[in-house]
C-alpha atoms as a PDB file:
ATOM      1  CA  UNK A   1      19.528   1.214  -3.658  1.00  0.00           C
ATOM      2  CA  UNK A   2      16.787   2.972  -1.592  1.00  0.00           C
ATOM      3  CA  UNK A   3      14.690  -0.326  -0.582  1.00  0.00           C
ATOM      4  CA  UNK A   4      11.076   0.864   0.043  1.00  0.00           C
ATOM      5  CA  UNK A   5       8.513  -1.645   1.968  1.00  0.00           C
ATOM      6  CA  UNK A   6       4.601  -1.830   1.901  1.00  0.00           C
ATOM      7  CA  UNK A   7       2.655  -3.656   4.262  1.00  0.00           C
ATOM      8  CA  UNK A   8      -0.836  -3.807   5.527  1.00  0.00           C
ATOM      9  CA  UNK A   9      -0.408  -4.527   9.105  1.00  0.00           C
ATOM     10  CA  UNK A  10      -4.112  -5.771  10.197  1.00  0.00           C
ATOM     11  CA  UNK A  11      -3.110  -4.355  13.386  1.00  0.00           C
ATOM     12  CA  UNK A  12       0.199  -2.955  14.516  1.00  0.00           C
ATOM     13  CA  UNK A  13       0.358  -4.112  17.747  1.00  0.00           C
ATOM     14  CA  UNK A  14      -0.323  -7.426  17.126  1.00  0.00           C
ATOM     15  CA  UNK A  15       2.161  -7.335  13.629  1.00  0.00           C
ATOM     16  CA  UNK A  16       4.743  -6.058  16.437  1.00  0.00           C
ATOM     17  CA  UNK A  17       3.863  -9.190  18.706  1.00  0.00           C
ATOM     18  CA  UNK A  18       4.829 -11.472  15.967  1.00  0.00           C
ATOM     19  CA  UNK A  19       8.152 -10.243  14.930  1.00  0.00           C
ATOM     20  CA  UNK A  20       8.319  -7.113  12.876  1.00  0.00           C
ATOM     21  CA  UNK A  21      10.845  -5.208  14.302  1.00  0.00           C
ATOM     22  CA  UNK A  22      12.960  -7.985  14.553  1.00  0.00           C
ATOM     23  CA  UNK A  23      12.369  -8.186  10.405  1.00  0.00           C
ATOM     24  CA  UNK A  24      12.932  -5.004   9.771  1.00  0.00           C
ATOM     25  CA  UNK A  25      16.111  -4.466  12.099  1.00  0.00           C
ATOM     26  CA  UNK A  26      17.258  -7.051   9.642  1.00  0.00           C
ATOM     27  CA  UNK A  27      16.134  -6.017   5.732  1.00  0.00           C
ATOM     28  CA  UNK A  28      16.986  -2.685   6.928  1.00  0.00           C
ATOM     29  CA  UNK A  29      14.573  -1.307   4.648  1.00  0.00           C
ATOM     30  CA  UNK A  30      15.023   2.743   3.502  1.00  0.00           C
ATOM     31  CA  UNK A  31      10.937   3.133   4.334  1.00  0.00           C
ATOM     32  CA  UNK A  32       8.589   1.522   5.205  1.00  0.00           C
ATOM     33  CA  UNK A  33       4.654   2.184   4.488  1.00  0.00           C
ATOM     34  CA  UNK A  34       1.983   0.780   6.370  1.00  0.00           C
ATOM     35  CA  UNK A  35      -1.402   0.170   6.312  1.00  0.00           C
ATOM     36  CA  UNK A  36      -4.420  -0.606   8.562  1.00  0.00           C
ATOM     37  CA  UNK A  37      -2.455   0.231  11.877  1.00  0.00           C
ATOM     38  CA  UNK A  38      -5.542  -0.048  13.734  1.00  0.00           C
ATOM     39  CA  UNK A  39      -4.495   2.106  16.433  1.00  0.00           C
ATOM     40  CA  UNK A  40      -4.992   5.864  17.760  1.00  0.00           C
ATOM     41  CA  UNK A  41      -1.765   8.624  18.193  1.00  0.00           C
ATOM     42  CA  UNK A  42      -1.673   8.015  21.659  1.00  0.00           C
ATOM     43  CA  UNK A  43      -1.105   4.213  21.175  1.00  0.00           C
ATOM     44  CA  UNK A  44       1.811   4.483  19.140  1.00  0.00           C
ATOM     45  CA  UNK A  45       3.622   7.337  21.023  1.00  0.00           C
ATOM     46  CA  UNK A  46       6.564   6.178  22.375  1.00  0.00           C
ATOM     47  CA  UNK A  47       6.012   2.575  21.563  1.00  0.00           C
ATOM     48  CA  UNK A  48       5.800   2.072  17.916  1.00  0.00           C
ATOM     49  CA  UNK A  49       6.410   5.455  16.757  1.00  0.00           C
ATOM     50  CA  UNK A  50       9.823   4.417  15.827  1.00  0.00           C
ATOM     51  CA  UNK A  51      10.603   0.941  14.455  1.00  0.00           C
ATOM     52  CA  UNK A  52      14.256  -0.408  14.171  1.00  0.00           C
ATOM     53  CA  UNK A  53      15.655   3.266  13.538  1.00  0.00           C
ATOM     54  CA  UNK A  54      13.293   4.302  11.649  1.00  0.00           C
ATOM     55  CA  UNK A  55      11.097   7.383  12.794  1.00  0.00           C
ATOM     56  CA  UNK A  56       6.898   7.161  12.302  1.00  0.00           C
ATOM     57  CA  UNK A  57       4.399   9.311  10.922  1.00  0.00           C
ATOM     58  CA  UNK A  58       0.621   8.382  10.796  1.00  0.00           C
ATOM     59  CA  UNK A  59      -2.755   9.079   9.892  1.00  0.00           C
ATOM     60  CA  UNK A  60      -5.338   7.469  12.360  1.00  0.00           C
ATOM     61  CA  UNK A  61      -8.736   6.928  11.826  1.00  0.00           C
ATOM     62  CA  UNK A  62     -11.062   8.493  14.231  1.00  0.00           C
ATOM     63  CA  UNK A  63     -12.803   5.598  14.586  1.00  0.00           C
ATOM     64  CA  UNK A  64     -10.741   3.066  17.402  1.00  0.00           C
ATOM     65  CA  UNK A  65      -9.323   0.206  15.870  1.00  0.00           C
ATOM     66  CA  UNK A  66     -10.090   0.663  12.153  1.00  0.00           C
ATOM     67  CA  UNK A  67      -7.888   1.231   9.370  1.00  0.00           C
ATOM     68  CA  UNK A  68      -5.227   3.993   9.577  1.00  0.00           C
ATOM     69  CA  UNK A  69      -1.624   4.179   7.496  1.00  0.00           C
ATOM     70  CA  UNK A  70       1.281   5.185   8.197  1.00  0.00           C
ATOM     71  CA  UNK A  71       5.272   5.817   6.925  1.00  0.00           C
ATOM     72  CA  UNK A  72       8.005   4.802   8.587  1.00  0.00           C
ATOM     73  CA  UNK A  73      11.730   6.706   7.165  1.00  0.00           C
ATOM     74  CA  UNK A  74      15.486   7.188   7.639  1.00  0.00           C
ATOM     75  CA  UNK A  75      15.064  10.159   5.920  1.00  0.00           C
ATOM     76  CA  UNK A  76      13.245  13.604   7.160  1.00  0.00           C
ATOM     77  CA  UNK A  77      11.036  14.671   4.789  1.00  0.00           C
ATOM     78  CA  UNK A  78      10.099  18.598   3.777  1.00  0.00           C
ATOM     79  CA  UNK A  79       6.442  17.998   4.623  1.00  0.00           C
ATOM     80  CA  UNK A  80       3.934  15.526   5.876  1.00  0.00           C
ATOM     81  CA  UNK A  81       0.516  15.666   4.210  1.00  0.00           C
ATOM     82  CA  UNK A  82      -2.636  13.615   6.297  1.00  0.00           C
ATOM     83  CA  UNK A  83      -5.768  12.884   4.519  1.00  0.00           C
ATOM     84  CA  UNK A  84      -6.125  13.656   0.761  1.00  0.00           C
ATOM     85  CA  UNK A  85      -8.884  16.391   1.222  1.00  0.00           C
ATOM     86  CA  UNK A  86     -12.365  14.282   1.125  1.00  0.00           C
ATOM     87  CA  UNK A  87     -14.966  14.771   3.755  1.00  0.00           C
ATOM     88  CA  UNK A  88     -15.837  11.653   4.054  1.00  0.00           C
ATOM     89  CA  UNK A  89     -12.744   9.580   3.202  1.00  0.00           C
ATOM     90  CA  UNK A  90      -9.925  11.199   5.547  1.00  0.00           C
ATOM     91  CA  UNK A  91     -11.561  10.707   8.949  1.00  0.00           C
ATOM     92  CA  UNK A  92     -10.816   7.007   8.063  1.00  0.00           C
ATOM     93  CA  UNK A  93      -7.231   7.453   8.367  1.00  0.00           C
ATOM     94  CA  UNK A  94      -6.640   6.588   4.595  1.00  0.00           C
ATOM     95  CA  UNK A  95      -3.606   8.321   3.188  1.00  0.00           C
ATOM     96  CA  UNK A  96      -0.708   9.727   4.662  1.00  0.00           C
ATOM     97  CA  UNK A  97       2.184  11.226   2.184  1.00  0.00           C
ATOM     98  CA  UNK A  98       5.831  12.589   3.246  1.00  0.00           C
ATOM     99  CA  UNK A  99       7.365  14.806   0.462  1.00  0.00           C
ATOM    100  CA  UNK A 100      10.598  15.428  -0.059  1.00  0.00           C
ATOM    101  CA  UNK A 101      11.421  18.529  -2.189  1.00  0.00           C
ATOM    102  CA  UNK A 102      14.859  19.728  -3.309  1.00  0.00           C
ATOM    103  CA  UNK A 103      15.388  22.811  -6.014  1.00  0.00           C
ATOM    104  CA  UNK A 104      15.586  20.151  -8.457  1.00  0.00           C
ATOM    105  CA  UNK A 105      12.877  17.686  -7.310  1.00  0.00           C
ATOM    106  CA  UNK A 106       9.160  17.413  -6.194  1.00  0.00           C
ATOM    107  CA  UNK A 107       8.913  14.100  -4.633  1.00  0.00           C
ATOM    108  CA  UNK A 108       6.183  12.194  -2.708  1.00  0.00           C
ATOM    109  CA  UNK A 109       6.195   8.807  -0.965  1.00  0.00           C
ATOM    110  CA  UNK A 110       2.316   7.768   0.147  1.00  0.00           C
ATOM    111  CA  UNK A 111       0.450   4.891   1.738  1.00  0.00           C
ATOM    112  CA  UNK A 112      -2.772   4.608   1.170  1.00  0.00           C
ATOM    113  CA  UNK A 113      -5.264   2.221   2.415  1.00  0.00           C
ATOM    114  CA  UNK A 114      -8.462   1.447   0.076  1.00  0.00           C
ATOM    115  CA  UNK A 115     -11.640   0.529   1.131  1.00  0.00           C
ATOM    116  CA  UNK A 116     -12.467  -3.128   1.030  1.00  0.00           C
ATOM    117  CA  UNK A 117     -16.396  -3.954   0.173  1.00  0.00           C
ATOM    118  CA  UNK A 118     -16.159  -7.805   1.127  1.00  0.00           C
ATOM    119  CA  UNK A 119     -18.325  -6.758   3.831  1.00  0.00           C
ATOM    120  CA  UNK A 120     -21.429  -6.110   1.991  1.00  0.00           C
ATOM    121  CA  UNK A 121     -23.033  -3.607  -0.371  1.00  0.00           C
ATOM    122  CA  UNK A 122     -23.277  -0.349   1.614  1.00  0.00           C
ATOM    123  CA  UNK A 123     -18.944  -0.801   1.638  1.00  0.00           C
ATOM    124  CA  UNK A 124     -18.524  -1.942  -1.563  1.00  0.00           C
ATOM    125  CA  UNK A 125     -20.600   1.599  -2.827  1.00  0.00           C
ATOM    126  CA  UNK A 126     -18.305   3.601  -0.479  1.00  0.00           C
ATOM    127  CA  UNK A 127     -15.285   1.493  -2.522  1.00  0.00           C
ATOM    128  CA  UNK A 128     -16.655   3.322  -5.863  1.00  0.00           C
ATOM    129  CA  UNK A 129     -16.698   6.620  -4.093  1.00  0.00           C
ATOM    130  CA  UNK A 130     -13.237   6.310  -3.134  1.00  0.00           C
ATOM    131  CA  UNK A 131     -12.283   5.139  -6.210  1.00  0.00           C
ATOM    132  CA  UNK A 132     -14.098   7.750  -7.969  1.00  0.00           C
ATOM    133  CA  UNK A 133     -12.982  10.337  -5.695  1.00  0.00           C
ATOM    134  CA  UNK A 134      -8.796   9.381  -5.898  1.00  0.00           C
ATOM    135  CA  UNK A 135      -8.577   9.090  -9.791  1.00  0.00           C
ATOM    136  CA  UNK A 136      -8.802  12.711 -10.323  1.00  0.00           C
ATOM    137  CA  UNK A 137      -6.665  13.441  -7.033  1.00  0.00           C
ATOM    138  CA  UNK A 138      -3.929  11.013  -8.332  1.00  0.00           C
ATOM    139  CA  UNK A 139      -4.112  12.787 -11.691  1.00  0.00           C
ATOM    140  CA  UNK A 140      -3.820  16.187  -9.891  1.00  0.00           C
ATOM    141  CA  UNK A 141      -1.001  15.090  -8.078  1.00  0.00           C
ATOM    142  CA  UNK A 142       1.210  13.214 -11.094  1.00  0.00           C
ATOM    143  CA  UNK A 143       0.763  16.549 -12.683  1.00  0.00           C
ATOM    144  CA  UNK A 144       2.621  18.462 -10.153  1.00  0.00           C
ATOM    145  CA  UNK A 145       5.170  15.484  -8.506  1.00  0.00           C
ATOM    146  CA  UNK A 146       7.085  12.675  -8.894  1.00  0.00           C
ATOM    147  CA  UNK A 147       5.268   9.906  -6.457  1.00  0.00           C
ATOM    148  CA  UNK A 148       5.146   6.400  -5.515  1.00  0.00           C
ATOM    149  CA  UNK A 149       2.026   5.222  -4.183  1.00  0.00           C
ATOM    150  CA  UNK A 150       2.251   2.276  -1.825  1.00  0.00           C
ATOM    151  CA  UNK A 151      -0.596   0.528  -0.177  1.00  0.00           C
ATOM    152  CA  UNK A 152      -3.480  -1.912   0.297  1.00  0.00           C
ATOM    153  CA  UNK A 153      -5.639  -1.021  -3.497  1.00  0.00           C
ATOM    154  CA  UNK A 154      -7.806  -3.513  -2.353  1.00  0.00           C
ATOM    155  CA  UNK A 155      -8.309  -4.726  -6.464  1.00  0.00           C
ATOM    156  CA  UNK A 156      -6.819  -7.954  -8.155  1.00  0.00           C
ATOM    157  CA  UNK A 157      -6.146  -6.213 -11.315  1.00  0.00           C
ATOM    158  CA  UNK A 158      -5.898  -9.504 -13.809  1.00  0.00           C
ATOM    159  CA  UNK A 159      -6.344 -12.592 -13.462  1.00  0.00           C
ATOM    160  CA  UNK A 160      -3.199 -13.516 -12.929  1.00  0.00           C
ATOM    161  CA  UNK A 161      -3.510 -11.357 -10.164  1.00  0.00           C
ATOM    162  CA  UNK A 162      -5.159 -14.066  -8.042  1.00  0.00           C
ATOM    163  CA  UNK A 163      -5.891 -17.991  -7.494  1.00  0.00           C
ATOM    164  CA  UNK A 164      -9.174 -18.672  -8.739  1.00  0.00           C
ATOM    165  CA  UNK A 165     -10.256 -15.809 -10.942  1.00  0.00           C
ATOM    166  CA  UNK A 166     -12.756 -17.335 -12.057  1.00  0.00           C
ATOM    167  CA  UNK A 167     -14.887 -17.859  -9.504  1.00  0.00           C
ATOM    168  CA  UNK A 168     -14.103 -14.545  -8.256  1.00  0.00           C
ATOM    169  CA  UNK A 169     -15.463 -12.231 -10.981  1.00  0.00           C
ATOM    170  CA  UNK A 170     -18.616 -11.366  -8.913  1.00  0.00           C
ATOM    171  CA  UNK A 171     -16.726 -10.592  -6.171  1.00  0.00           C
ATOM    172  CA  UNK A 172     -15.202  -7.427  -4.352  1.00  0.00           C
ATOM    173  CA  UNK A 173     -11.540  -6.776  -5.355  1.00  0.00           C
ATOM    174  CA  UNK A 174     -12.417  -8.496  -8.799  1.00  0.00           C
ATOM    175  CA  UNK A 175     -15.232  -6.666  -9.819  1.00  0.00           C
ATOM    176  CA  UNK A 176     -15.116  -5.294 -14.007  1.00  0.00           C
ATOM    177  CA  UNK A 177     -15.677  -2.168 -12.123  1.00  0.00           C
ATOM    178  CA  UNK A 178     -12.841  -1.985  -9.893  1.00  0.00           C
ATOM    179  CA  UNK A 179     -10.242  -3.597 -12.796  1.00  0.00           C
ATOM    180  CA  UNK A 180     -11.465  -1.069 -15.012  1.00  0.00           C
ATOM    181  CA  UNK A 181     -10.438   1.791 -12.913  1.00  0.00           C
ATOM    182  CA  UNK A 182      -6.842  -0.198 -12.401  1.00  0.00           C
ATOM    183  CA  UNK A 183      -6.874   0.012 -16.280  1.00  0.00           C
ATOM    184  CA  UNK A 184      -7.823   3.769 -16.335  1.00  0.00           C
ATOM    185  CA  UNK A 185      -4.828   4.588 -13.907  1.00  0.00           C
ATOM    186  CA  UNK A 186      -2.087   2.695 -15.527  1.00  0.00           C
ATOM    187  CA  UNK A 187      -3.557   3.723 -19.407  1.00  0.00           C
ATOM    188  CA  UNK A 188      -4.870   6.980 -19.389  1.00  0.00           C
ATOM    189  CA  UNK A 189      -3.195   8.274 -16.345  1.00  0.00           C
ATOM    190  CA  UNK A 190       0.119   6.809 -16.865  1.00  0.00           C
ATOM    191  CA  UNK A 191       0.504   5.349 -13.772  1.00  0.00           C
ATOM    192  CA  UNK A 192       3.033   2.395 -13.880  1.00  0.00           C
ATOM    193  CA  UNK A 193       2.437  -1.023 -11.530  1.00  0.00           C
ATOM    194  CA  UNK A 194       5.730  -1.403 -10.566  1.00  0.00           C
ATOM    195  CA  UNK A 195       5.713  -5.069  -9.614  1.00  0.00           C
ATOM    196  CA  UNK A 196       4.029  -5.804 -13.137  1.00  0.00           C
ATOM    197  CA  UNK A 197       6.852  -3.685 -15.056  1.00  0.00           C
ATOM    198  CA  UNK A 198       9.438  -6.177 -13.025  1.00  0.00           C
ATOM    199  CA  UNK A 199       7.643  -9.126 -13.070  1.00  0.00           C
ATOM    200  CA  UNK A 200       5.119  -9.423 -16.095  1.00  0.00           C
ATOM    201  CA  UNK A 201       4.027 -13.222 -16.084  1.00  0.00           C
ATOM    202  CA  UNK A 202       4.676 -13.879 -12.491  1.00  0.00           C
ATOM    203  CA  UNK A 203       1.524 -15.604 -10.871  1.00  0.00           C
ATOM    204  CA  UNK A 204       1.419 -17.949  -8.090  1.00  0.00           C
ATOM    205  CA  UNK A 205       4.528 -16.190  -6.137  1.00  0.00           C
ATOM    206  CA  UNK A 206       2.811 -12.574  -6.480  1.00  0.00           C
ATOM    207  CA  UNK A 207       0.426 -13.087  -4.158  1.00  0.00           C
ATOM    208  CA  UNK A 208       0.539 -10.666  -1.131  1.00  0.00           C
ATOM    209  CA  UNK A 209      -3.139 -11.474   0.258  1.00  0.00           C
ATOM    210  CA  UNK A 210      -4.506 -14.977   1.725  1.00  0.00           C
ATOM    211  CA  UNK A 211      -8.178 -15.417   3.644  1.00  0.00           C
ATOM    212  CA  UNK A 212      -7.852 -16.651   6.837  1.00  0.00           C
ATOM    213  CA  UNK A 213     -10.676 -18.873   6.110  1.00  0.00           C
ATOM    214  CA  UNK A 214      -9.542 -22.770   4.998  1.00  0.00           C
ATOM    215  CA  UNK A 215      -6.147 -23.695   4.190  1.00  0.00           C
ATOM    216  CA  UNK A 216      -5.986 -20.554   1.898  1.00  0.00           C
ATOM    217  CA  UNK A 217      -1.811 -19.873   3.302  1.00  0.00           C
ATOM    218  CA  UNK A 218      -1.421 -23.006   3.284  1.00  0.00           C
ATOM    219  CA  UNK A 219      -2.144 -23.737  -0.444  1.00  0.00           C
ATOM    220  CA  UNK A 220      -1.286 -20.436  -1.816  1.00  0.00           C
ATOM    221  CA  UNK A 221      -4.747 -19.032  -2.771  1.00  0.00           C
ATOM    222  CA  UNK A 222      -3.843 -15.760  -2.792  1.00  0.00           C
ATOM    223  CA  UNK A 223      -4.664 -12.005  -4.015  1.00  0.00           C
ATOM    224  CA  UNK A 224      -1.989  -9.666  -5.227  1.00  0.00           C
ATOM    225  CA  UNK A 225      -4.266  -6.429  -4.022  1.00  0.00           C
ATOM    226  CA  UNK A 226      -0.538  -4.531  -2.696  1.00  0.00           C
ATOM    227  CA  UNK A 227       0.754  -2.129  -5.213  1.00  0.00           C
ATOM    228  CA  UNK A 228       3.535   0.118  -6.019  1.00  0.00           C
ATOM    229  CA  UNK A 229       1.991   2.678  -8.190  1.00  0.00           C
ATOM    230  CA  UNK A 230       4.831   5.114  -9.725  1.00  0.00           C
ATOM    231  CA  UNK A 231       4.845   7.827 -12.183  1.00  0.00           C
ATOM    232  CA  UNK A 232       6.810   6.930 -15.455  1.00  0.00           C
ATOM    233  CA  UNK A 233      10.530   8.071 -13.750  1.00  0.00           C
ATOM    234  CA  UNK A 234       9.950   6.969 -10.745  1.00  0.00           C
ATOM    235  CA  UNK A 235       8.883   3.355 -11.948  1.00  0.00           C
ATOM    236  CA  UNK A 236      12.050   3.342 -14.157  1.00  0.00           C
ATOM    237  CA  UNK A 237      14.338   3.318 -11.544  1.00  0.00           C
ATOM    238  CA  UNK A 238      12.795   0.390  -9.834  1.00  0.00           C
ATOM    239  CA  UNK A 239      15.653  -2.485  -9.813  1.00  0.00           C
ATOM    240  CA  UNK A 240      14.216  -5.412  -7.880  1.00  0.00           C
ATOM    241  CA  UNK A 241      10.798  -6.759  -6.340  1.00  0.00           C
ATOM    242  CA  UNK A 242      10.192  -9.286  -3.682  1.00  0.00           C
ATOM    243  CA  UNK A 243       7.496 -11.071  -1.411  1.00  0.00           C
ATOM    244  CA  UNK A 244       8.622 -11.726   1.756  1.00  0.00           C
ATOM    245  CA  UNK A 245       6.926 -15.141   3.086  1.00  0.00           C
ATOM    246  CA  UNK A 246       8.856 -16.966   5.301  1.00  0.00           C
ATOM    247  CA  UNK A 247       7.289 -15.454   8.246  1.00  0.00           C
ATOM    248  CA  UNK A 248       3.726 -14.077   8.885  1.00  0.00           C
ATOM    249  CA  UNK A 249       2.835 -10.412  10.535  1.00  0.00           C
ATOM    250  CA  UNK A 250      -0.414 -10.063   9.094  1.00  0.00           C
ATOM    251  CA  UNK A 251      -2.814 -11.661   6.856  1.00  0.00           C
ATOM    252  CA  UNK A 252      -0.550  -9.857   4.038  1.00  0.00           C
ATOM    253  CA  UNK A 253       2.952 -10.290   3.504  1.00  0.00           C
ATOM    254  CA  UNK A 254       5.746  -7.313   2.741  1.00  0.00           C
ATOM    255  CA  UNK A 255       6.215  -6.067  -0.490  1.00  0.00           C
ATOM    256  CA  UNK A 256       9.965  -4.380  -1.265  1.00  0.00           C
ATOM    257  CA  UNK A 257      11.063  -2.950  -4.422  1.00  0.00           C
ATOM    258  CA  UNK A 258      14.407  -1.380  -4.537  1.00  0.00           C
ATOM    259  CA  UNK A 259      14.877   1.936  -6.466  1.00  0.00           C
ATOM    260  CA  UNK A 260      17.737   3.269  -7.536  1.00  0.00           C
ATOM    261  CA  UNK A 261      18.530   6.447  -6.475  1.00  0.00           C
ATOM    262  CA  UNK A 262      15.178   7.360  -5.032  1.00  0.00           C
ATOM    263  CA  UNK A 263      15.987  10.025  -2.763  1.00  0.00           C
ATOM    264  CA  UNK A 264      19.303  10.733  -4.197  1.00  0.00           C
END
């Protein structure tokens, strides 16, 4: 089994204050992609460019202390791709993507970070450039290469995809807007939610998201807004799918699926 993690970090030097390496030393995960590492090259060089064997790559944002993903791998791949060619998208630090080609494979593992638009309007537009801008760049890819997308989509896709949906549907990462272009991917595209293919009528114990506002941990009122996003192959290999919850690194918790074969 080739046990792949994603994780949005909110910060990697404070995820690695609270016991990360420790976690991963023991799940001994294959990879490991991360998201909103909220730190520049420099910081992570010789520190955190490695993580319980595993060897780093990353794409920073320019900007200090905002977003940035990253991969971390036993395995070295045949390329490293930073950025996903957008002008005004990349200099966030917003997808990174290791391939690893063989004669009879083309074969991409990515973390991506999406914009959020909880902060206001100006985001949440950016958000539908982004999203606007990746469907036809995810298309372009799944046409060429076998991928798995992991990262922070930033979108509840259904409503069993969160808490209280209800009260939500006004609301960034709920929006018809946003759940439409979940809908596009996964129908028209082909793209397959891996989690969702393992676990169709899961609710309350998807949830990979919780506000730090209230008791929102504490009672469960979550988001699942952390995807695997396969192509067809890819997704069918996919064996087993967990949450990991007993500790806290961030304000999201870890989300392994274990594929058979992946790099095989």
């Amino acid at each position: 089994m080739f046990k792949l993690t994603s994780l949005n970090l909110n910060g990697i030097r404070s995820a690695a204050s609270k016991g990360l390496e420790a976690w991963v030393a023991r799940e001994s995960p294959d990879c490991i992609c991360v998201q909103e590492v909220k730190a520049q090259d420099a910081d992570l060089a010789g520190k955190l460019d490695a993580l319980a064997g595993l060897r780093g790559r990353f794409h920073c944002a320019q900007k200090k202390g905002y977003s940035g993903v990253g991969i971390y791998t036993r395995h070295e791949p045949s390329d490293v791709v930073c950025g996903y060619g957008d002008a005004e998208f990349d200099p966030e630090g917003r997808w990174i993507e290791l391939r690893f080609d063989t004669p009879a494979r083309r074969l991409s593992i990515v973390s991506s970070y999406f914009p959020s638009g909880s902060s206001g309007e100006e985001r949440q537009q950016a958000k539908f450039r982004f999203l606007a801008s990746m469907e036809p760049h995810l298309a372009r890819l799944k046409a060429g290469r076998e991928f798995v997308l992991c990262g922070d989509i930033n979108i509840a896709h259904q409503a069993q995809d969160l808490r209280n949906w209800r009260s939500n549907q006004k609301n960034s990462g709920f929006l018809p807007e946003e759940r439409d272009w979940m809908t596009r991917l996964l129908g028209h595209h082909g793209m397959v939610d891996v989690y969702r293919r393992l676990h169709p009528d899961t609710t309350d114990a998807c949830y990979t998201w919780w506000s730090n506002r209230g008791q929102a941990w504490a009672n469960n009122v979550g988001w699942r807004i952390d995807y695997h996003l396969a192509t067809p192959a890819l997704a069918a290999t996919a064996r087993s799918a967990s949450v990991y919850k007993d500790e806290r690194f961030s304000d999201h918790a870890p989300l392994t699926i274990a594929y058979e074969g992946l790099l095989d």
